[in-house]
PDB file of N, CA and C in Angstrom:
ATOM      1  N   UNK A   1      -7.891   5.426  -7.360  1.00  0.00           N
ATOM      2  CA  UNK A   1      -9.242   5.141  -7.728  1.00  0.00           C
ATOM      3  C   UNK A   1      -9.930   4.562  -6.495  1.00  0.00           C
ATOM      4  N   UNK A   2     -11.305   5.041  -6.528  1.00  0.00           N
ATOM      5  CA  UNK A   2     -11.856   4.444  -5.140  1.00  0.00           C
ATOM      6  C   UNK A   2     -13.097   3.990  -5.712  1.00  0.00           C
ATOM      7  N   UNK A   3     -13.290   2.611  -5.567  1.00  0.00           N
ATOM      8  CA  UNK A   3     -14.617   1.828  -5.589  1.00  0.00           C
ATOM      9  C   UNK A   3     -15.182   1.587  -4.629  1.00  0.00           C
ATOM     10  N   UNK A   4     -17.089   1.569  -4.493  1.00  0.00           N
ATOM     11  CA  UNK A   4     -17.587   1.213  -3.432  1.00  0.00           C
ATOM     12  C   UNK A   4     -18.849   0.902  -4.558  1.00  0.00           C
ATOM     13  N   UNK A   5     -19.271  -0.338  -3.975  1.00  0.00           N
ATOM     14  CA  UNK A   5     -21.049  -0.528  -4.626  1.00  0.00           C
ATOM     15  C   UNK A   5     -21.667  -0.868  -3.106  1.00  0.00           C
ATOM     16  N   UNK A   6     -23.024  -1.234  -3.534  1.00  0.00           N
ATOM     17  CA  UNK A   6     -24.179  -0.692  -2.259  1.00  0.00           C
ATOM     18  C   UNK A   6     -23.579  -1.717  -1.370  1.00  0.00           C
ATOM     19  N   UNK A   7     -23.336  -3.072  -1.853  1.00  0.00           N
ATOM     20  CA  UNK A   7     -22.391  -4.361  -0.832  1.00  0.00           C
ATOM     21  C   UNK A   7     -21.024  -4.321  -1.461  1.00  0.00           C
ATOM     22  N   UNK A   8     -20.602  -5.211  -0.540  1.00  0.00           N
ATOM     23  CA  UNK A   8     -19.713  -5.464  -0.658  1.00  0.00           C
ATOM     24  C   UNK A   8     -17.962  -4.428  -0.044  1.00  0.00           C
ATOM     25  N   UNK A   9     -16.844  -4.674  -0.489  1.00  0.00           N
ATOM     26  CA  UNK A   9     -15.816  -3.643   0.353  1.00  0.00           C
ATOM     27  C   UNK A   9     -15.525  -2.607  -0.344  1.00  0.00           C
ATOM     28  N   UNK A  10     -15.033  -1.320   0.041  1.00  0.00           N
ATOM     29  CA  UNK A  10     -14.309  -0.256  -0.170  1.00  0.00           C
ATOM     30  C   UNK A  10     -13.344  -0.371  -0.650  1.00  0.00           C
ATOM     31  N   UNK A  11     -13.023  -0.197  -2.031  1.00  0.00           N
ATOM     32  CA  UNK A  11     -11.737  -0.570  -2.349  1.00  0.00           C
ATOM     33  C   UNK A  11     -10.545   0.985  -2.893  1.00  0.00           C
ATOM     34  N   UNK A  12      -9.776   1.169  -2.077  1.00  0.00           N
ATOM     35  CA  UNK A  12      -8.928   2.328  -2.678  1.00  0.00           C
ATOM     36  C   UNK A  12      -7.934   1.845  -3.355  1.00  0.00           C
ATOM     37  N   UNK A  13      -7.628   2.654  -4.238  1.00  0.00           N
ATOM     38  CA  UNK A  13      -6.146   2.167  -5.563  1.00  0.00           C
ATOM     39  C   UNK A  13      -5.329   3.011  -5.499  1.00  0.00           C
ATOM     40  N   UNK A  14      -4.085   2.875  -5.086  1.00  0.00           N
ATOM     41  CA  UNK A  14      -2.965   4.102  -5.552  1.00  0.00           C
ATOM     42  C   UNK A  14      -1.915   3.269  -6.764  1.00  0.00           C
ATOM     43  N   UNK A  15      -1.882   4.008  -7.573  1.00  0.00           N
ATOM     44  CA  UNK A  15      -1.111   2.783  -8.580  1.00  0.00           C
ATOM     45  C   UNK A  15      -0.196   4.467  -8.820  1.00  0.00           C
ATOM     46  N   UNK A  16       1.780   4.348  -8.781  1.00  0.00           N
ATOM     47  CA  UNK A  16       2.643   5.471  -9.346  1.00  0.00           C
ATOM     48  C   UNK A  16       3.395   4.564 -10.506  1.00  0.00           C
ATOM     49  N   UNK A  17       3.911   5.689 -10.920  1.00  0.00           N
ATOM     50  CA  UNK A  17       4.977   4.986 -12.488  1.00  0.00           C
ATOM     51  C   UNK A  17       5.988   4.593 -11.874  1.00  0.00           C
ATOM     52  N   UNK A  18       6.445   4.627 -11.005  1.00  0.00           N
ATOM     53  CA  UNK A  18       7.994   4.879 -10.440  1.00  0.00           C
ATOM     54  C   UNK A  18       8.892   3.016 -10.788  1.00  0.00           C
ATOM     55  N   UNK A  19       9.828   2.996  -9.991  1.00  0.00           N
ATOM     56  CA  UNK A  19      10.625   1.583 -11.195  1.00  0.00           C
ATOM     57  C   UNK A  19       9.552   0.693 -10.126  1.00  0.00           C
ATOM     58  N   UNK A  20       8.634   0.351  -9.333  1.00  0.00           N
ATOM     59  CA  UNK A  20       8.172  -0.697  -8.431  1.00  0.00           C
ATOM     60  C   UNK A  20       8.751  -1.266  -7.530  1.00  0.00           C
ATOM     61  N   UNK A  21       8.304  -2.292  -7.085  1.00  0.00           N
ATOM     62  CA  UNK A  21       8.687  -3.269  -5.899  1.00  0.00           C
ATOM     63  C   UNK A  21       9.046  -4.492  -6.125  1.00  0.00           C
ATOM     64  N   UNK A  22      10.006  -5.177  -6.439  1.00  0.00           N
ATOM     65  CA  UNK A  22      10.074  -6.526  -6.441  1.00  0.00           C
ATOM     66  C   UNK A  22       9.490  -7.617  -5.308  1.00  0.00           C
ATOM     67  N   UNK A  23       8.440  -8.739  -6.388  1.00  0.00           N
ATOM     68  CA  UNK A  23       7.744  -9.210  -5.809  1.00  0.00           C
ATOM     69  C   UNK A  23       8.205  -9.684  -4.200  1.00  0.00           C
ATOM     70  N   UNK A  24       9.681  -9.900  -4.489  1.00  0.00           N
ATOM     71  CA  UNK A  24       9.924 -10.507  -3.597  1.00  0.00           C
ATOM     72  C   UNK A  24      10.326  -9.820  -2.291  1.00  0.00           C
ATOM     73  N   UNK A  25      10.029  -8.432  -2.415  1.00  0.00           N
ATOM     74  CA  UNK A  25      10.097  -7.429  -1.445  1.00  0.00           C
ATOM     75  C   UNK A  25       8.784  -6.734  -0.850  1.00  0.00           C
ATOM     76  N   UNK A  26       7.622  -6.780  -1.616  1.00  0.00           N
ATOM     77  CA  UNK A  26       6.335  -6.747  -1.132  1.00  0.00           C
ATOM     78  C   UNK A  26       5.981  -6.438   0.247  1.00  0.00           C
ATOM     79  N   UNK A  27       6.390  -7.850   0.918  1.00  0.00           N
ATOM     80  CA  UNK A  27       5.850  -7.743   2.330  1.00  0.00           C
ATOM     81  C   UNK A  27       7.054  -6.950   3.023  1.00  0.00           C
ATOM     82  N   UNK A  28       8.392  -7.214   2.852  1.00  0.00           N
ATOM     83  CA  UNK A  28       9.287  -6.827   3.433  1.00  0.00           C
ATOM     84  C   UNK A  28       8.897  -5.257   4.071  1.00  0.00           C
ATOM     85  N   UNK A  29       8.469  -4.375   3.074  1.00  0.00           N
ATOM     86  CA  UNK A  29       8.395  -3.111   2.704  1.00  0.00           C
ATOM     87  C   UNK A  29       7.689  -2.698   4.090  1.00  0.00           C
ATOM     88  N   UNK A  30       6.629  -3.211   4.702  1.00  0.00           N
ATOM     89  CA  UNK A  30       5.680  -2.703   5.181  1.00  0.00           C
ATOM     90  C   UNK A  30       6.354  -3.110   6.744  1.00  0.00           C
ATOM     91  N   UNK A  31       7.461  -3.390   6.851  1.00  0.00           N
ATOM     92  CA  UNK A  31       8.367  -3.151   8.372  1.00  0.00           C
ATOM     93  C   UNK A  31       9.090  -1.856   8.750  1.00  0.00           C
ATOM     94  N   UNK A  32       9.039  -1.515   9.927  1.00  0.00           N
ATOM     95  CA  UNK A  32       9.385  -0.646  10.338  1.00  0.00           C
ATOM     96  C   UNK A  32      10.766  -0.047  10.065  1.00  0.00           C
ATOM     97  N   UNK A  33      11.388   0.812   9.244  1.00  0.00           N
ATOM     98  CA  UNK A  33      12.451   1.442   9.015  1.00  0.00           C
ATOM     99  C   UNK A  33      13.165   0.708   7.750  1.00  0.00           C
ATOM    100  N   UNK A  34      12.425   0.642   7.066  1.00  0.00           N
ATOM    101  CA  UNK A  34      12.821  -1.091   6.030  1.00  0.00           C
ATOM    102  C   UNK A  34      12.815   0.253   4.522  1.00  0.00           C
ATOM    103  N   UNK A  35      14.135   0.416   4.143  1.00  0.00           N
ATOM    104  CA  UNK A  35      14.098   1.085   2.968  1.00  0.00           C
ATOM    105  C   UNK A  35      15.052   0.295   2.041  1.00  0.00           C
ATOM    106  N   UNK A  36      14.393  -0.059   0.546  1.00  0.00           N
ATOM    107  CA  UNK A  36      14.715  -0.533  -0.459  1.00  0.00           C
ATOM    108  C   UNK A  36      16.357  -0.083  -0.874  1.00  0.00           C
ATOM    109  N   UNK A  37      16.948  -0.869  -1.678  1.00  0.00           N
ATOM    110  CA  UNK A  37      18.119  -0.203  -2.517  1.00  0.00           C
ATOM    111  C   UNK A  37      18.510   1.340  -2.823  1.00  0.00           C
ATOM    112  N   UNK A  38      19.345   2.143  -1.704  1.00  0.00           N
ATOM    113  CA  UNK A  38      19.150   3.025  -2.071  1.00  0.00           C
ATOM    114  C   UNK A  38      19.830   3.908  -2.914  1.00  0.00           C
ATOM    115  N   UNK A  39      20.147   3.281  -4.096  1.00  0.00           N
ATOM    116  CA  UNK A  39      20.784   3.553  -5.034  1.00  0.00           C
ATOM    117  C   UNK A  39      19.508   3.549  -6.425  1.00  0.00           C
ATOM    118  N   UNK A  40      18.100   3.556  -5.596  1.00  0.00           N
ATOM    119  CA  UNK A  40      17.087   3.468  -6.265  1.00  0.00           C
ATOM    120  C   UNK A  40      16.724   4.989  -6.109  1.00  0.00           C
ATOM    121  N   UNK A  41      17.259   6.115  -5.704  1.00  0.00           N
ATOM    122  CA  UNK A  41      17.464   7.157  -5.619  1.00  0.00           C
ATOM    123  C   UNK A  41      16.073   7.829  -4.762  1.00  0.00           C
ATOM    124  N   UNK A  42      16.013   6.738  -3.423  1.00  0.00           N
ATOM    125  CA  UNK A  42      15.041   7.690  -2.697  1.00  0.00           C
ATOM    126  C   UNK A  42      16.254   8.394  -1.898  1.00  0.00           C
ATOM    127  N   UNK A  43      15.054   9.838  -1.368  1.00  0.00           N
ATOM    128  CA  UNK A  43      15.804  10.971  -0.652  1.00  0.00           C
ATOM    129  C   UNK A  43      16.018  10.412   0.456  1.00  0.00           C
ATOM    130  N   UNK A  44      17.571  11.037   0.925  1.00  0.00           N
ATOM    131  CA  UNK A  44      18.063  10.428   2.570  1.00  0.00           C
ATOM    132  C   UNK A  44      16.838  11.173   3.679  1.00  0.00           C
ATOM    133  N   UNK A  45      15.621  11.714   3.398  1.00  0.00           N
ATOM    134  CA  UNK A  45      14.979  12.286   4.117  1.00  0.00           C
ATOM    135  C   UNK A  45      14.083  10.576   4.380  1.00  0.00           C
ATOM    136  N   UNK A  46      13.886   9.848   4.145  1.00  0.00           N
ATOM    137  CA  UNK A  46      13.101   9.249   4.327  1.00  0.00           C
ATOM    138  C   UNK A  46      13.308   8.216   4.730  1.00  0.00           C
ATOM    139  N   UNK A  47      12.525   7.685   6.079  1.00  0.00           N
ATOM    140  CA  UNK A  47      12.564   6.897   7.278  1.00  0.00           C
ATOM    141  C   UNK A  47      12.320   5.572   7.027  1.00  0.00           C
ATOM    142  N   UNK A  48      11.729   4.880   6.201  1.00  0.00           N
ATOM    143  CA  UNK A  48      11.016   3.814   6.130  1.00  0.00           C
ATOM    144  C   UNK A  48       9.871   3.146   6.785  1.00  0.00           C
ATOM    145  N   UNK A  49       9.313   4.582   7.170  1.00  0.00           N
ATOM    146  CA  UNK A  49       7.832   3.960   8.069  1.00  0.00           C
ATOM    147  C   UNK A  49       7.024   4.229   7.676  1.00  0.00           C
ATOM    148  N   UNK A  50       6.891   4.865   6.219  1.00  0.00           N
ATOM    149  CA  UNK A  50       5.620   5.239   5.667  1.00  0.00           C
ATOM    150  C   UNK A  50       4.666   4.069   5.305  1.00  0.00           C
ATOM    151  N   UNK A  51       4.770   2.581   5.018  1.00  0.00           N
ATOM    152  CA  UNK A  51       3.939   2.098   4.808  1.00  0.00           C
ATOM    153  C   UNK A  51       3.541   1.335   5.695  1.00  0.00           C
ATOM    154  N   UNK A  52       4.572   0.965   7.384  1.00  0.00           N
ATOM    155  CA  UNK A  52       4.160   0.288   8.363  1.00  0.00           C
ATOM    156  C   UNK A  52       3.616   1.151   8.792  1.00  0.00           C
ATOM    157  N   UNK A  53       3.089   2.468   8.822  1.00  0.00           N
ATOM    158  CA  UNK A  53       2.113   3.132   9.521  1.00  0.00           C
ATOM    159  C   UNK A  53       0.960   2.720   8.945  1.00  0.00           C
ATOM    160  N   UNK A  54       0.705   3.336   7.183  1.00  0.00           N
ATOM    161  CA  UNK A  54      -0.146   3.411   6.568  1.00  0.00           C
ATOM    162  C   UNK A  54      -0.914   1.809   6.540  1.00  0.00           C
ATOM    163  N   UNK A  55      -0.038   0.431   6.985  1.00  0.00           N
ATOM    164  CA  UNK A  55      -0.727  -1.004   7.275  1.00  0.00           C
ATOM    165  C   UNK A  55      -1.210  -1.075   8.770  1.00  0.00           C
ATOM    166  N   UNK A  56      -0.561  -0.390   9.688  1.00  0.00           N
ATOM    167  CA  UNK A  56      -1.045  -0.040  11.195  1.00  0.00           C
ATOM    168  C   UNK A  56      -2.097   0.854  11.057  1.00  0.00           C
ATOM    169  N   UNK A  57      -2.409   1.472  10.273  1.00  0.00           N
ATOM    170  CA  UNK A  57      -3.855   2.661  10.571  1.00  0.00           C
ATOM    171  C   UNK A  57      -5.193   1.698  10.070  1.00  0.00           C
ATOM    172  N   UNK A  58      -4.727   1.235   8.609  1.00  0.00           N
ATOM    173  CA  UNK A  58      -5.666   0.635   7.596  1.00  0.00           C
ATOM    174  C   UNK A  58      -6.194  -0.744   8.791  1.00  0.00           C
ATOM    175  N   UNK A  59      -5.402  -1.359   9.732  1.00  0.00           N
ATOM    176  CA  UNK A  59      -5.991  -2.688  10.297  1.00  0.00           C
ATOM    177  C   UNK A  59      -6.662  -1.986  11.533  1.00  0.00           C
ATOM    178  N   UNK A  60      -6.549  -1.037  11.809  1.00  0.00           N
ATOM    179  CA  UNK A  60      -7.220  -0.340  12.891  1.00  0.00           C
ATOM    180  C   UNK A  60      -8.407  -0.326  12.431  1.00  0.00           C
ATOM    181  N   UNK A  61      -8.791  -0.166  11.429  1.00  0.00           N
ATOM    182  CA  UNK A  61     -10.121   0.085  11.122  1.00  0.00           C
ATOM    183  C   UNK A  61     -10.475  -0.977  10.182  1.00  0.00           C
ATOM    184  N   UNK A  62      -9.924  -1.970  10.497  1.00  0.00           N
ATOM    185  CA  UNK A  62     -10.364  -3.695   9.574  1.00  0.00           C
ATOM    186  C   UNK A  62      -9.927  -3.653   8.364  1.00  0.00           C
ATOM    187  N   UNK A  63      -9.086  -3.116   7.971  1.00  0.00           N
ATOM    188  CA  UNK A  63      -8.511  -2.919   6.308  1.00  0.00           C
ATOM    189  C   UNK A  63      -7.681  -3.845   6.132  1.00  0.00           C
ATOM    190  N   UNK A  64      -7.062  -3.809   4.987  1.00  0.00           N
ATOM    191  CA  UNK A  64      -6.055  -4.632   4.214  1.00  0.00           C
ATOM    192  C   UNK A  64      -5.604  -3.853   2.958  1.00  0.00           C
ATOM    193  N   UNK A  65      -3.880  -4.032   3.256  1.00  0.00           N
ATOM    194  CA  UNK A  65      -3.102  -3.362   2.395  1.00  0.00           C
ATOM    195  C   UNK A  65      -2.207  -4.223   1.643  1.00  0.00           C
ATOM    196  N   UNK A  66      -2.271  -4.254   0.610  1.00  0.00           N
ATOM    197  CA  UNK A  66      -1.705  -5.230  -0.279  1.00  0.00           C
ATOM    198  C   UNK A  66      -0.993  -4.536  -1.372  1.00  0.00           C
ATOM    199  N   UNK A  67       0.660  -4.893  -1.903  1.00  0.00           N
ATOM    200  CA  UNK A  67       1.330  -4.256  -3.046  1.00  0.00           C
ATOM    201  C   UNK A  67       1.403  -5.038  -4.372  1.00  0.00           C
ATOM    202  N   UNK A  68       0.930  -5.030  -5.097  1.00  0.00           N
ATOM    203  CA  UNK A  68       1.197  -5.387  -6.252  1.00  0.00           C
ATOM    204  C   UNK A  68       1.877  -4.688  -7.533  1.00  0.00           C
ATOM    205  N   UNK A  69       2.198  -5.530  -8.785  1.00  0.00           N
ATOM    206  CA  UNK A  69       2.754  -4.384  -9.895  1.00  0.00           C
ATOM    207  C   UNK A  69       1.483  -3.984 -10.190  1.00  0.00           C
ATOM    208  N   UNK A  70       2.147  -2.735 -10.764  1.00  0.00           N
ATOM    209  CA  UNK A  70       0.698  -1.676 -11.262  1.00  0.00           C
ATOM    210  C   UNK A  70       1.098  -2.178 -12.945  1.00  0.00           C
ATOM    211  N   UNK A  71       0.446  -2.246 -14.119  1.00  0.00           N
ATOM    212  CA  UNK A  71       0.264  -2.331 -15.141  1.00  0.00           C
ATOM    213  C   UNK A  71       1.052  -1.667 -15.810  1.00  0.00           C
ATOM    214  N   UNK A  72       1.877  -1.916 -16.910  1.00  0.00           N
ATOM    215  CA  UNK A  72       2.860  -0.988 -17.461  1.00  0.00           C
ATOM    216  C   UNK A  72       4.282  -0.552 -16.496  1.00  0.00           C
ATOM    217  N   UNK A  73       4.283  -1.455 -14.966  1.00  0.00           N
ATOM    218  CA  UNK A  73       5.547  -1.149 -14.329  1.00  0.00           C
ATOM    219  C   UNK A  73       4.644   0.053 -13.111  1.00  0.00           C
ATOM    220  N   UNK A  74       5.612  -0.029 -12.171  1.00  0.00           N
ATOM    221  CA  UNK A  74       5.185   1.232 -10.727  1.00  0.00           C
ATOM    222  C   UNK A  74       4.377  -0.366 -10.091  1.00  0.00           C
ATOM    223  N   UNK A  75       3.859   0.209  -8.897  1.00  0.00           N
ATOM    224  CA  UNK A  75       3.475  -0.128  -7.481  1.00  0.00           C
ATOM    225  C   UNK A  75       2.326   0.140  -7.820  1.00  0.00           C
ATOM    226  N   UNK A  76       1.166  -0.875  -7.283  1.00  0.00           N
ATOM    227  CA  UNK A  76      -0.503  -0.679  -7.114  1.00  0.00           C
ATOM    228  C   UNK A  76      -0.393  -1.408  -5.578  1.00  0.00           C
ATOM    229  N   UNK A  77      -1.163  -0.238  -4.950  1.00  0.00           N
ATOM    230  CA  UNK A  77      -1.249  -0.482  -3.141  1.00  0.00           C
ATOM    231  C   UNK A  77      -2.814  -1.094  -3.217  1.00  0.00           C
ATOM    232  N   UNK A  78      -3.524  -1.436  -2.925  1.00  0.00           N
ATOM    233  CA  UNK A  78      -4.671  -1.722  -3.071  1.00  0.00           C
ATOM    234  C   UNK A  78      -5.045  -1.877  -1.363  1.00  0.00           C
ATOM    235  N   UNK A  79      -5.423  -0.954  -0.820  1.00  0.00           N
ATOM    236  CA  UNK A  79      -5.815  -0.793   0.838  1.00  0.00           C
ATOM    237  C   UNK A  79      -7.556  -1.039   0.447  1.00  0.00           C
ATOM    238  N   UNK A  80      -8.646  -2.426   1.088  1.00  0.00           N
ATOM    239  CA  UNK A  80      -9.511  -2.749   1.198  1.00  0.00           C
ATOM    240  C   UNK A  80     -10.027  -2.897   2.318  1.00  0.00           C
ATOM    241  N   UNK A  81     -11.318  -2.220   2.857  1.00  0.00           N
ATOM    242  CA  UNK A  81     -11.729  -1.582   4.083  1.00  0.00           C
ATOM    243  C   UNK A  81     -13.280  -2.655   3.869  1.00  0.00           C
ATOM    244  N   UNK A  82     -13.730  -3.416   4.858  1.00  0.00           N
ATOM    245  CA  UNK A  82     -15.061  -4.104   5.134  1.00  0.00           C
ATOM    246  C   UNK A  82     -15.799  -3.697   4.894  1.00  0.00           C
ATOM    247  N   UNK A  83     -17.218  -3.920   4.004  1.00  0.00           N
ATOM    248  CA  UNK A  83     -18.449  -2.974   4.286  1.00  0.00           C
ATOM    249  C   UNK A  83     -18.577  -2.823   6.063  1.00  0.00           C
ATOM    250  N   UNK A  84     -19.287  -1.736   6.464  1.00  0.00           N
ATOM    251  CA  UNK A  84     -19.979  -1.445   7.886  1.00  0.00           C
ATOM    252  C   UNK A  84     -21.010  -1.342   7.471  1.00  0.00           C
ATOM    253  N   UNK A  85     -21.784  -1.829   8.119  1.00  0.00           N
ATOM    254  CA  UNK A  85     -23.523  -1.685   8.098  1.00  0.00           C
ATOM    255  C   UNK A  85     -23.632  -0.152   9.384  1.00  0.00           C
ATOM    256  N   UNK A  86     -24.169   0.521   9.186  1.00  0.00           N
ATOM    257  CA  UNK A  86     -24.223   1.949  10.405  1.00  0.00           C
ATOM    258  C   UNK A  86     -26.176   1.419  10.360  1.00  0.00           C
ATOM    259  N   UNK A  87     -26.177   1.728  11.759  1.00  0.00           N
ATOM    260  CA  UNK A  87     -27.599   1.652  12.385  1.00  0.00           C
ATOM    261  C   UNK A  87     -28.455   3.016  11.949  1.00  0.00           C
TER     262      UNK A  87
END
């Protein structure tokens, strides 16, 4: 879901069903090569840099990426981008 009103920030939502993140792994997640329990049945294809990129792109451009539980269980990413005023 993507919110924007005339002020204020850009807010994008990715919320999946999947089992989530324990709170207490949150920040952990967003380090470089940092993959969860993997008996949580992610594919051996995957590196663990998908979300230290996706927090390295989002601050490039003044954002903020934050994980929370999504409602009913799964992950809500909530990446929030500054208003810009354009001339």
């Amino acid at each position: 879901m993507i919110t924007a009103e005339a002020t204020g920030p850009l807010v994008v939502e990715v919320i999946d069903d999947g089992p989530g993140i324990p709170a207490t792994e949150r920040e952990r997640v967003f380090g470089r090569f940092v993959r969860l329990d993997p008996s949580r049945g992610q594919p051996a294809a995957s590196s663990g840099l998908g979300l230290a990129i996706a927090r390295e792109i989002a601050a490039a451009h003044g954002a903020t990426v934050v994980l929370t539980e999504a409602e009913g269980g799964g992950t809500r990413a909530v990446v929030t981008f500054p208003r810009v005023r354009l001339r």
